[in-house]
PDB file of N, CA and C in Angstrom:
ATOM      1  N   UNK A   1     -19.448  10.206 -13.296  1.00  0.00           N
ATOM      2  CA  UNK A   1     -18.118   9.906 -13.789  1.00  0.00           C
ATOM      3  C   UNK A   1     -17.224  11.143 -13.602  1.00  0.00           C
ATOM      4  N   UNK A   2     -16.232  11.311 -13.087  1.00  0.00           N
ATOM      5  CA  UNK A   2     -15.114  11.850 -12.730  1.00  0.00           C
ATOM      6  C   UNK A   2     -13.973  12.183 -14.248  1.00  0.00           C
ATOM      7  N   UNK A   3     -13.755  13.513 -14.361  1.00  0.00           N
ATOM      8  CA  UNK A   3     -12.639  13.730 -15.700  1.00  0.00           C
ATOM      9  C   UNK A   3     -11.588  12.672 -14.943  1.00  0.00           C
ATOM     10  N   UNK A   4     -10.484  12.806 -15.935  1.00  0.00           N
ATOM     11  CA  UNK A   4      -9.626  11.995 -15.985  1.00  0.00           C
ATOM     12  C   UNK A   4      -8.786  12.847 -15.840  1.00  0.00           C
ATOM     13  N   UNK A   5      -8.362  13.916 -15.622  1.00  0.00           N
ATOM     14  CA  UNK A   5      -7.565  15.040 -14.607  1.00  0.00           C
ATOM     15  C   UNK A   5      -7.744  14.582 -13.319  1.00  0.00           C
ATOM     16  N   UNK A   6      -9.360  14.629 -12.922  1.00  0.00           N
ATOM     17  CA  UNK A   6      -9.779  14.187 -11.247  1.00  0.00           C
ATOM     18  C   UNK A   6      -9.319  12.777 -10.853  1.00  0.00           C
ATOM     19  N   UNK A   7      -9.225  12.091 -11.940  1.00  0.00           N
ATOM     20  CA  UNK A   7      -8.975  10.800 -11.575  1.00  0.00           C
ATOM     21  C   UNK A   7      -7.724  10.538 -11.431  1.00  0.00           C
ATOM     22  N   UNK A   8      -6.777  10.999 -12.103  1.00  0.00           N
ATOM     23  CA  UNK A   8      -5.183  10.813 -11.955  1.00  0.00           C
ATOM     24  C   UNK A   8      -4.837  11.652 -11.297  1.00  0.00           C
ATOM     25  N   UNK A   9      -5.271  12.578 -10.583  1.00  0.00           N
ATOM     26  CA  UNK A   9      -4.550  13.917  -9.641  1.00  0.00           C
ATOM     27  C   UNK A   9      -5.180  12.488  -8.173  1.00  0.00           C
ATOM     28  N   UNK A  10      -6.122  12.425  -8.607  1.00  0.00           N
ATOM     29  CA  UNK A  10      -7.077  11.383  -6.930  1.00  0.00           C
ATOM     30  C   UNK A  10      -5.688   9.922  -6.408  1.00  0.00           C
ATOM     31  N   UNK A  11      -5.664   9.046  -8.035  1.00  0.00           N
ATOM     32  CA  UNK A  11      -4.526   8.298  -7.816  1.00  0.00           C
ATOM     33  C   UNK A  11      -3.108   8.692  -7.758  1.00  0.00           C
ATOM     34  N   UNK A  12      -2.421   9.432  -8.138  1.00  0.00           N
ATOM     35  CA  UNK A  12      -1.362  10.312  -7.103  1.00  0.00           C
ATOM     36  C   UNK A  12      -1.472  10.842  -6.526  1.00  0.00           C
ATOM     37  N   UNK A  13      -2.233  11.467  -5.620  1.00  0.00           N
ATOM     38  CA  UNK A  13      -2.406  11.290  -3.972  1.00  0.00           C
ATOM     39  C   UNK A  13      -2.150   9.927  -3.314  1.00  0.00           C
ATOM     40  N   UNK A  14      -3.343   9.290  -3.806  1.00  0.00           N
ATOM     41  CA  UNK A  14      -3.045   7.885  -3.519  1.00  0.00           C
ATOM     42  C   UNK A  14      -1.561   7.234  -2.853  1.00  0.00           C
ATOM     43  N   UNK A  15      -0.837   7.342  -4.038  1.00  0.00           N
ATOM     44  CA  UNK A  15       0.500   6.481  -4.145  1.00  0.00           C
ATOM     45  C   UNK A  15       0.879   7.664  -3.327  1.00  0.00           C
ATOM     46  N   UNK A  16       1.381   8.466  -3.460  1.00  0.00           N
ATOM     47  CA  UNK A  16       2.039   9.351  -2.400  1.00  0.00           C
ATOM     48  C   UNK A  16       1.627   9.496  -1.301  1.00  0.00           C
ATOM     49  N   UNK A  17       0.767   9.405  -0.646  1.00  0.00           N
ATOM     50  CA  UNK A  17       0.059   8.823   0.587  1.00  0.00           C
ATOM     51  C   UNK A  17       0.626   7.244   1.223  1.00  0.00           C
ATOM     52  N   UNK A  18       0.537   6.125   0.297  1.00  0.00           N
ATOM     53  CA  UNK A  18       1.061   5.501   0.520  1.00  0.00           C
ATOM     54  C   UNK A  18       2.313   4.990   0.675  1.00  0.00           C
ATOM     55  N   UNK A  19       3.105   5.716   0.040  1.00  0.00           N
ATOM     56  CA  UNK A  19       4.463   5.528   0.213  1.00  0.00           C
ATOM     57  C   UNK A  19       5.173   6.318   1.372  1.00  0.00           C
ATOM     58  N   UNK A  20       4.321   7.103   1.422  1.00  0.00           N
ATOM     59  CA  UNK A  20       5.051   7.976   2.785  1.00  0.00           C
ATOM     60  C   UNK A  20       4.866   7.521   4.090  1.00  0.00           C
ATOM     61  N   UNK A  21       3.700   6.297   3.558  1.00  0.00           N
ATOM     62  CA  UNK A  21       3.516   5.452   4.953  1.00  0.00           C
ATOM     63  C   UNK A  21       4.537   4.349   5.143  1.00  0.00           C
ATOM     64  N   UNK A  22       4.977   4.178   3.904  1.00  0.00           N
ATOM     65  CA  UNK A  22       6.033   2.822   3.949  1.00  0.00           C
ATOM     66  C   UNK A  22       7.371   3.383   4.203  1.00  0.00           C
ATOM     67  N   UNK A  23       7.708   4.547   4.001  1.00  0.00           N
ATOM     68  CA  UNK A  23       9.026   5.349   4.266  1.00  0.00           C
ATOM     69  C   UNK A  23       8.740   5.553   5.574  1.00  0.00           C
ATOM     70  N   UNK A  24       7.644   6.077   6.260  1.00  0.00           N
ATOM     71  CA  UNK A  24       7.587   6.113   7.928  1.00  0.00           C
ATOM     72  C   UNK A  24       7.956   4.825   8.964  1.00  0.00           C
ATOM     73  N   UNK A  25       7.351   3.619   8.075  1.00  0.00           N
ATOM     74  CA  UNK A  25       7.627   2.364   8.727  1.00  0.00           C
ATOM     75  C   UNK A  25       8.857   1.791   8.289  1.00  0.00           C
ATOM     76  N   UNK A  26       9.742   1.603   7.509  1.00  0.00           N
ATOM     77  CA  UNK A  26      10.501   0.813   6.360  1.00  0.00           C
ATOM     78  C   UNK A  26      11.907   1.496   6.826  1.00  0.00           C
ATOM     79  N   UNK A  27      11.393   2.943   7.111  1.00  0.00           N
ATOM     80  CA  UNK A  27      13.077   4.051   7.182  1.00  0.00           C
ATOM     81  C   UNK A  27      12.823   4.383   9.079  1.00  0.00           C
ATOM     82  N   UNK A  28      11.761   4.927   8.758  1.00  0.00           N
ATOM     83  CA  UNK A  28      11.858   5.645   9.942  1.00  0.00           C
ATOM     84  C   UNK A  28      11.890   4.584  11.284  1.00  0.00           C
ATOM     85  N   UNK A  29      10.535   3.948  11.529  1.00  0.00           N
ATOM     86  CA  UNK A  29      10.905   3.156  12.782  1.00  0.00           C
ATOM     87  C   UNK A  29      11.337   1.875  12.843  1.00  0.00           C
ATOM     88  N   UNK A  30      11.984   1.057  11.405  1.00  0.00           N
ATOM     89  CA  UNK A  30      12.695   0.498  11.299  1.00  0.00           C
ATOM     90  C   UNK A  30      14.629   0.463  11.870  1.00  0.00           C
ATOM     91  N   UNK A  31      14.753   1.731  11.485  1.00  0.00           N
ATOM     92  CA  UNK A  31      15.573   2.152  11.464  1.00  0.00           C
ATOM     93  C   UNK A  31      16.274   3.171  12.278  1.00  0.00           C
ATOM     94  N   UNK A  32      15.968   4.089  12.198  1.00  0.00           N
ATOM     95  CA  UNK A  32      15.706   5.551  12.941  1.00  0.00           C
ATOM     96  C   UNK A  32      15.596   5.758  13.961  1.00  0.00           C
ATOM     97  N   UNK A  33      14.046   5.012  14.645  1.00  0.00           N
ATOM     98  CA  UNK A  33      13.408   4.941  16.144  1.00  0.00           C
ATOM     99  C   UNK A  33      13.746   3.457  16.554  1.00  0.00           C
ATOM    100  N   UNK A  34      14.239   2.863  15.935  1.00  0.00           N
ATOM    101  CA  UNK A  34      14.882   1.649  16.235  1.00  0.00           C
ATOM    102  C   UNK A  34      15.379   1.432  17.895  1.00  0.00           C
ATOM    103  N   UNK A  35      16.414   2.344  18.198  1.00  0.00           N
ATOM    104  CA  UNK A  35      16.747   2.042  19.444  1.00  0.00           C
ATOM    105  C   UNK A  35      15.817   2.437  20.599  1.00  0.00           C
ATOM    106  N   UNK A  36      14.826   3.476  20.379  1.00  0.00           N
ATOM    107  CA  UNK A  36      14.248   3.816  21.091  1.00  0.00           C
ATOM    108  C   UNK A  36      13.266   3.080  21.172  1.00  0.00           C
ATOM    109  N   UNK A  37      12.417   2.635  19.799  1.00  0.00           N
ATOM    110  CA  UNK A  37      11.503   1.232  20.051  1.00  0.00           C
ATOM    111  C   UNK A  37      11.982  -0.400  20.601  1.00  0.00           C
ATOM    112  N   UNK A  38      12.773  -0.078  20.798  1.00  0.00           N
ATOM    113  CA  UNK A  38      13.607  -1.664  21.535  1.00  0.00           C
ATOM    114  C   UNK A  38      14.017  -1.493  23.181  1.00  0.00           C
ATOM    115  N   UNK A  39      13.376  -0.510  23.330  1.00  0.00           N
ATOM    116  CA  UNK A  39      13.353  -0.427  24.705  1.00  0.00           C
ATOM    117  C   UNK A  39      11.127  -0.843  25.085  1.00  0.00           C
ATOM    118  N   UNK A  40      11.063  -1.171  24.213  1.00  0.00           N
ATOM    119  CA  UNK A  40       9.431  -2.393  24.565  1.00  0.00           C
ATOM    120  C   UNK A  40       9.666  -3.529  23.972  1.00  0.00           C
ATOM    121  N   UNK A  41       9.089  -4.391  24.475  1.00  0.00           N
ATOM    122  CA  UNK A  41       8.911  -5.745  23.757  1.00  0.00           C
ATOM    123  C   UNK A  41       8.214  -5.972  22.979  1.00  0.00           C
ATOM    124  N   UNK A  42       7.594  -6.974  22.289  1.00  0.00           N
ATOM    125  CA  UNK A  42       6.770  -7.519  21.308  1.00  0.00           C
ATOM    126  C   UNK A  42       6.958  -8.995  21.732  1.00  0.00           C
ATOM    127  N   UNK A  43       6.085  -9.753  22.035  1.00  0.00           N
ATOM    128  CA  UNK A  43       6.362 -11.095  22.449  1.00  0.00           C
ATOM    129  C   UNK A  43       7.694 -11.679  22.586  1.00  0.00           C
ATOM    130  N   UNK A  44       8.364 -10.815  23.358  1.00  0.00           N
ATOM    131  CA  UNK A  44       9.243 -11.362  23.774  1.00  0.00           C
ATOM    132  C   UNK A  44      10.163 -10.849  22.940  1.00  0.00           C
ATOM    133  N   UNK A  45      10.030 -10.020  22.258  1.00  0.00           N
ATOM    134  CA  UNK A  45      11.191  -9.313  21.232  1.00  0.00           C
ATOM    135  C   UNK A  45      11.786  -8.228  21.231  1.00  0.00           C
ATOM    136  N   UNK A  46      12.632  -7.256  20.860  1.00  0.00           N
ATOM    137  CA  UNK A  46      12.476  -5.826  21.033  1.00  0.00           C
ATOM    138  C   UNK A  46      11.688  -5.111  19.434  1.00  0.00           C
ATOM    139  N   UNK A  47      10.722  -4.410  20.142  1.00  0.00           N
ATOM    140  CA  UNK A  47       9.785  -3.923  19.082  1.00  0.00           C
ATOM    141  C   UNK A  47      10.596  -3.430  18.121  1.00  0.00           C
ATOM    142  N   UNK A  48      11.596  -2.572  17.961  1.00  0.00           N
ATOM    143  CA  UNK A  48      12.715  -1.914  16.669  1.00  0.00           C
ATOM    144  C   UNK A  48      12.708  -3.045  15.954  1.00  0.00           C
ATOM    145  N   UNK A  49      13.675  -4.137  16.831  1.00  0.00           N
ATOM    146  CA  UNK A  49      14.062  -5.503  16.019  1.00  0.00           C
ATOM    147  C   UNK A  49      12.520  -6.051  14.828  1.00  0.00           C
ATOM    148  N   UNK A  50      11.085  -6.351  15.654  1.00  0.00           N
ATOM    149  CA  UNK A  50      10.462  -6.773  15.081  1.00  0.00           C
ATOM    150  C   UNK A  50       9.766  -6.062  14.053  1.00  0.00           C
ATOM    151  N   UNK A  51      10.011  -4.805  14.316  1.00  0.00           N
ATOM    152  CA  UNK A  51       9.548  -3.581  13.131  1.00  0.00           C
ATOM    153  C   UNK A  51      10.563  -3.915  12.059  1.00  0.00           C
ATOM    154  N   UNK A  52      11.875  -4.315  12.108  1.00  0.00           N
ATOM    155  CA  UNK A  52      12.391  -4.227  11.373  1.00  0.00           C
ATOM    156  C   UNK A  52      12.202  -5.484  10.411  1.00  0.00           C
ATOM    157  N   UNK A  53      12.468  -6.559  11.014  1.00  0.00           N
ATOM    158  CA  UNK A  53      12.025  -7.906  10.531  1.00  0.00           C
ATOM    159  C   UNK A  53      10.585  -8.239   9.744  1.00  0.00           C
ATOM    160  N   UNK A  54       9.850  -7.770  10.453  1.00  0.00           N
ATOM    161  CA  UNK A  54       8.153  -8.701  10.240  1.00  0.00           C
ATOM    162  C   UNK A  54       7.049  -7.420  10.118  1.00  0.00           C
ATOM    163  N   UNK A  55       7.255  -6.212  10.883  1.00  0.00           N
ATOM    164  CA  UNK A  55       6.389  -5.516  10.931  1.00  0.00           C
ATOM    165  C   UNK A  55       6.155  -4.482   9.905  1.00  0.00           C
ATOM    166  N   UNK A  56       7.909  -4.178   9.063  1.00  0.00           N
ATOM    167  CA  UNK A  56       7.534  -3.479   8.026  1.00  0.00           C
ATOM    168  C   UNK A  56       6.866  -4.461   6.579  1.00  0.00           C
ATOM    169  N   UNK A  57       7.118  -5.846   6.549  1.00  0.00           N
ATOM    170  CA  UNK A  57       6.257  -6.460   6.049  1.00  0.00           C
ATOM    171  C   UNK A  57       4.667  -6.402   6.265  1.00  0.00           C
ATOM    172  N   UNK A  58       4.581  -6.570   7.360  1.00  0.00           N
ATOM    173  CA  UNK A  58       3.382  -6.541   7.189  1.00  0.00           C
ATOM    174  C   UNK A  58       2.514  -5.748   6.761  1.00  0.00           C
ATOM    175  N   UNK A  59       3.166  -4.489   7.071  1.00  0.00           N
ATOM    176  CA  UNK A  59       2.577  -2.863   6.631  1.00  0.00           C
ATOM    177  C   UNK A  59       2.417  -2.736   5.016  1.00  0.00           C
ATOM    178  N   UNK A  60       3.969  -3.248   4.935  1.00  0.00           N
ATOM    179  CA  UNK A  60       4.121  -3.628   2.913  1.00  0.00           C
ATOM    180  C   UNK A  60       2.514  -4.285   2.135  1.00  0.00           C
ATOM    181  N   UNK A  61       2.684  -5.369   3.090  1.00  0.00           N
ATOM    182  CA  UNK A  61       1.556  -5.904   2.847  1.00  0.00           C
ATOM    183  C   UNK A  61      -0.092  -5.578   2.346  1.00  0.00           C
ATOM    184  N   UNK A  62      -0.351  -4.915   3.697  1.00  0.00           N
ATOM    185  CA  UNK A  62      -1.231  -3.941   4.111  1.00  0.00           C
ATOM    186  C   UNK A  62      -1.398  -3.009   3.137  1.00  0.00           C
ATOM    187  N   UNK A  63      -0.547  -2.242   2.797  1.00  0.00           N
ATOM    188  CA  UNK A  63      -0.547  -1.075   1.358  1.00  0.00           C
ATOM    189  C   UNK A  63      -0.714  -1.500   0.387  1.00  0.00           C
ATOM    190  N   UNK A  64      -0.075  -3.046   0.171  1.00  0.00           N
ATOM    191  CA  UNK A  64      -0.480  -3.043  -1.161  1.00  0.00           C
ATOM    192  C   UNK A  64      -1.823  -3.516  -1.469  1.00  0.00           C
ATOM    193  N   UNK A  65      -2.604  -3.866  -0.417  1.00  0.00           N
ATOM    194  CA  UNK A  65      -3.717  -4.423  -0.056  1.00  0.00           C
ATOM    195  C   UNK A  65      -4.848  -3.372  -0.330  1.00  0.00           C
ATOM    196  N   UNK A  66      -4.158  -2.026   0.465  1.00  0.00           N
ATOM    197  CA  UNK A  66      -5.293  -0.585   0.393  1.00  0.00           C
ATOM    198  C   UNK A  66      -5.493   0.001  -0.879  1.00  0.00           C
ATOM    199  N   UNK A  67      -4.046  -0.555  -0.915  1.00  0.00           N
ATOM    200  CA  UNK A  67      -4.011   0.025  -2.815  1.00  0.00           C
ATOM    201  C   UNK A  67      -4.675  -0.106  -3.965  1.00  0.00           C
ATOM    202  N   UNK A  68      -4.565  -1.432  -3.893  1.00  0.00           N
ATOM    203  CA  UNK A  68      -5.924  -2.464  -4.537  1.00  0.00           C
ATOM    204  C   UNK A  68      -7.349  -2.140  -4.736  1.00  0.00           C
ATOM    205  N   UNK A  69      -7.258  -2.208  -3.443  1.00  0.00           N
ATOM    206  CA  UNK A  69      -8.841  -2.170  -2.876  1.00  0.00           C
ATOM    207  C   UNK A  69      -9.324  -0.350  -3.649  1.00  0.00           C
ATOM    208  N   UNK A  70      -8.409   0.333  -2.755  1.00  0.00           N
ATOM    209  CA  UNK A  70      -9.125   1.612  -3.193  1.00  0.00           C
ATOM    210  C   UNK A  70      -9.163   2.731  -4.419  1.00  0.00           C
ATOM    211  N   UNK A  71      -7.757   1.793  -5.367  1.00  0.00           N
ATOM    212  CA  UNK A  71      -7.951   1.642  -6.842  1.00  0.00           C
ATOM    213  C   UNK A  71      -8.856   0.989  -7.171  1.00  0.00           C
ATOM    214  N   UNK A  72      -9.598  -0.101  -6.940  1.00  0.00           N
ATOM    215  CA  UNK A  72     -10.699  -0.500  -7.461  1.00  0.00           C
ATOM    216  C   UNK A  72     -11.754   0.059  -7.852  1.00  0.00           C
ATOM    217  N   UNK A  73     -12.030   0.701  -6.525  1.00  0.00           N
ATOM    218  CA  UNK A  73     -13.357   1.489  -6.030  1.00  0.00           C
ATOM    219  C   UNK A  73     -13.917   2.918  -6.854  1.00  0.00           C
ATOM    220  N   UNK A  74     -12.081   3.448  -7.390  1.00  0.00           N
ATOM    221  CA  UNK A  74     -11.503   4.699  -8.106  1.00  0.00           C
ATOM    222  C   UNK A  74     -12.228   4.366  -9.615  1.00  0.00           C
ATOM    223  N   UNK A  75     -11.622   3.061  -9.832  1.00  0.00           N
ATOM    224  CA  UNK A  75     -11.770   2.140 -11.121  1.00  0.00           C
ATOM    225  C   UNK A  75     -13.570   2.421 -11.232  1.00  0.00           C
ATOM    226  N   UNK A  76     -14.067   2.308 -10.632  1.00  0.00           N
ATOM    227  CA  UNK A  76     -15.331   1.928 -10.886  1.00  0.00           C
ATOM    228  C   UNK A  76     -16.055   3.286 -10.623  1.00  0.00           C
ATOM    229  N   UNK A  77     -15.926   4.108  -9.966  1.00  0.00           N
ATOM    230  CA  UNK A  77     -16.380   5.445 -10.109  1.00  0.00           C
ATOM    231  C   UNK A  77     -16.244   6.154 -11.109  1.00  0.00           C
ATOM    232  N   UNK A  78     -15.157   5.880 -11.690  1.00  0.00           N
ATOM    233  CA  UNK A  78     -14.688   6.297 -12.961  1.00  0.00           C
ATOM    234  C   UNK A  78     -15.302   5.986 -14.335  1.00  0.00           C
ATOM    235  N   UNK A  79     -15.741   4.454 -13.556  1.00  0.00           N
ATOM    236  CA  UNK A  79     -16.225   3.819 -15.123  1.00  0.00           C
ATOM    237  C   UNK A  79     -14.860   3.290 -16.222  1.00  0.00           C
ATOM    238  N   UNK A  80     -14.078   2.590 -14.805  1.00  0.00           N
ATOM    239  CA  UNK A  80     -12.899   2.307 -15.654  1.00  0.00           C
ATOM    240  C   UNK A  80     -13.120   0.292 -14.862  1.00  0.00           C
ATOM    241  N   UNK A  81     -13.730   0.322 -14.790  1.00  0.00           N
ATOM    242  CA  UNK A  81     -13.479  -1.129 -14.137  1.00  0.00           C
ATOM    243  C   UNK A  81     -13.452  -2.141 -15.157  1.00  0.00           C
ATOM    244  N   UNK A  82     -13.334  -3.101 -14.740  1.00  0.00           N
ATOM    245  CA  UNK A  82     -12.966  -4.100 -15.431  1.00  0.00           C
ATOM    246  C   UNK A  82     -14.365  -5.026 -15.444  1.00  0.00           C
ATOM    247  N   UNK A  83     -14.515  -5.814 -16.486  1.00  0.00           N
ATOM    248  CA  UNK A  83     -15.508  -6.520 -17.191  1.00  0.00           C
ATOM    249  C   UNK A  83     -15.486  -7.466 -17.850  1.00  0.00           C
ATOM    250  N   UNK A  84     -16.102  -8.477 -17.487  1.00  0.00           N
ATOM    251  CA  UNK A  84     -15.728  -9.873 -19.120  1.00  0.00           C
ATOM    252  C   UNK A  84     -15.464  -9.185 -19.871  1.00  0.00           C
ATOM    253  N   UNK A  85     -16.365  -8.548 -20.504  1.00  0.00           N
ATOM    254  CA  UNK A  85     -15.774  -8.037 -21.993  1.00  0.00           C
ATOM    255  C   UNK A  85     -15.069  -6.973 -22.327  1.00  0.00           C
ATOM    256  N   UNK A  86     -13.922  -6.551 -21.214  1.00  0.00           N
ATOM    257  CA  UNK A  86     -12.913  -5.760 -21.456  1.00  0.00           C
ATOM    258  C   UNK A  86     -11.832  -6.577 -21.204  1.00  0.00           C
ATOM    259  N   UNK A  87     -11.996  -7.631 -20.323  1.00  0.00           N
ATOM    260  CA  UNK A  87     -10.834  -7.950 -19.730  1.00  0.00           C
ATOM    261  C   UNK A  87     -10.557  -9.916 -20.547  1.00  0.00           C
ATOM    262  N   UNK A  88      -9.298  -9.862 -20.898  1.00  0.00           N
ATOM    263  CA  UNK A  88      -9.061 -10.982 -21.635  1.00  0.00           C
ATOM    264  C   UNK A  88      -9.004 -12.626 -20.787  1.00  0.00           C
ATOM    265  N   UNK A  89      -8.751 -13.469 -21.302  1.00  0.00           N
ATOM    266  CA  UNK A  89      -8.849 -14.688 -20.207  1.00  0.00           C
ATOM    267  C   UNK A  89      -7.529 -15.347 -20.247  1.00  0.00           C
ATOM    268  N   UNK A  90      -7.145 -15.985 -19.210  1.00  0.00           N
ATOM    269  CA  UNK A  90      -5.843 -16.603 -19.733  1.00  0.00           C
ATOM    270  C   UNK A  90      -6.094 -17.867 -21.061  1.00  0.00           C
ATOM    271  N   UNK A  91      -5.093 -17.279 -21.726  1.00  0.00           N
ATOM    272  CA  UNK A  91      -4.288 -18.512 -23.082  1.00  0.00           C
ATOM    273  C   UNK A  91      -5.360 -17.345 -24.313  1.00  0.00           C
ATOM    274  N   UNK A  92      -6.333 -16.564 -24.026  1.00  0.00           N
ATOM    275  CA  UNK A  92      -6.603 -15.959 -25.718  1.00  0.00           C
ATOM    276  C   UNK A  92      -5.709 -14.707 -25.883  1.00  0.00           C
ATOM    277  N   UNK A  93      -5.472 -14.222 -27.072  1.00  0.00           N
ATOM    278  CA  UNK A  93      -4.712 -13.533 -27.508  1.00  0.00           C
ATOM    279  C   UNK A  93      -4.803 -11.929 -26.936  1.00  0.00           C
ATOM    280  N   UNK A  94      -3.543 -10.991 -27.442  1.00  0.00           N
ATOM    281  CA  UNK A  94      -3.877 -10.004 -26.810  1.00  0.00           C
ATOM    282  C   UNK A  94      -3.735  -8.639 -27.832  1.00  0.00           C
TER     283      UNK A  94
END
């Protein structure tokens, strides 16, 4: 089991890791490298355009996906995971 200094210094990394990936995709080649990525296609598209549209979704996606996942993993190294009998059910009280 990991202090809980190690564990919250580990999950902000985390999030700051991840967000700097969504500011790279979301700002930067959404936006930014835009004209220069629209000089390739994407099925028939210009890649800027579809970065901007669909691809920073998907990335969105994707993070919040890693996030999950590798908070979980954090969760349970920790000895913070979740359990029937920590975790409530829907409609009982809280």
């Amino acid at each position: 089991m990991t202090s809980r200094d190690d564990y919250w210094r580990a999950q902000k990394r985390r999030i700051v890791i991840l967000l700097a990936v969504w500011a790279v995709v979301g700002f930067g080649l959404s936006i930014l490298l835009a004209p220069q990525l629209n000089e390739v296609s994407f099925g028939g598209v210009p890649l800027g355009f579809w970065m901007a549209q669909q691809g920073a979704i998907f990335v969105f996606v994707a993070l919040v996906w890693i996030y999950a996942w590798t908070s979980d993993r954090a969760d349970r190294a920790a000895g913070l995971d979740e359990t029937p009998d920590t975790t409530t059910q829907s409609g009982e009280g809280h």
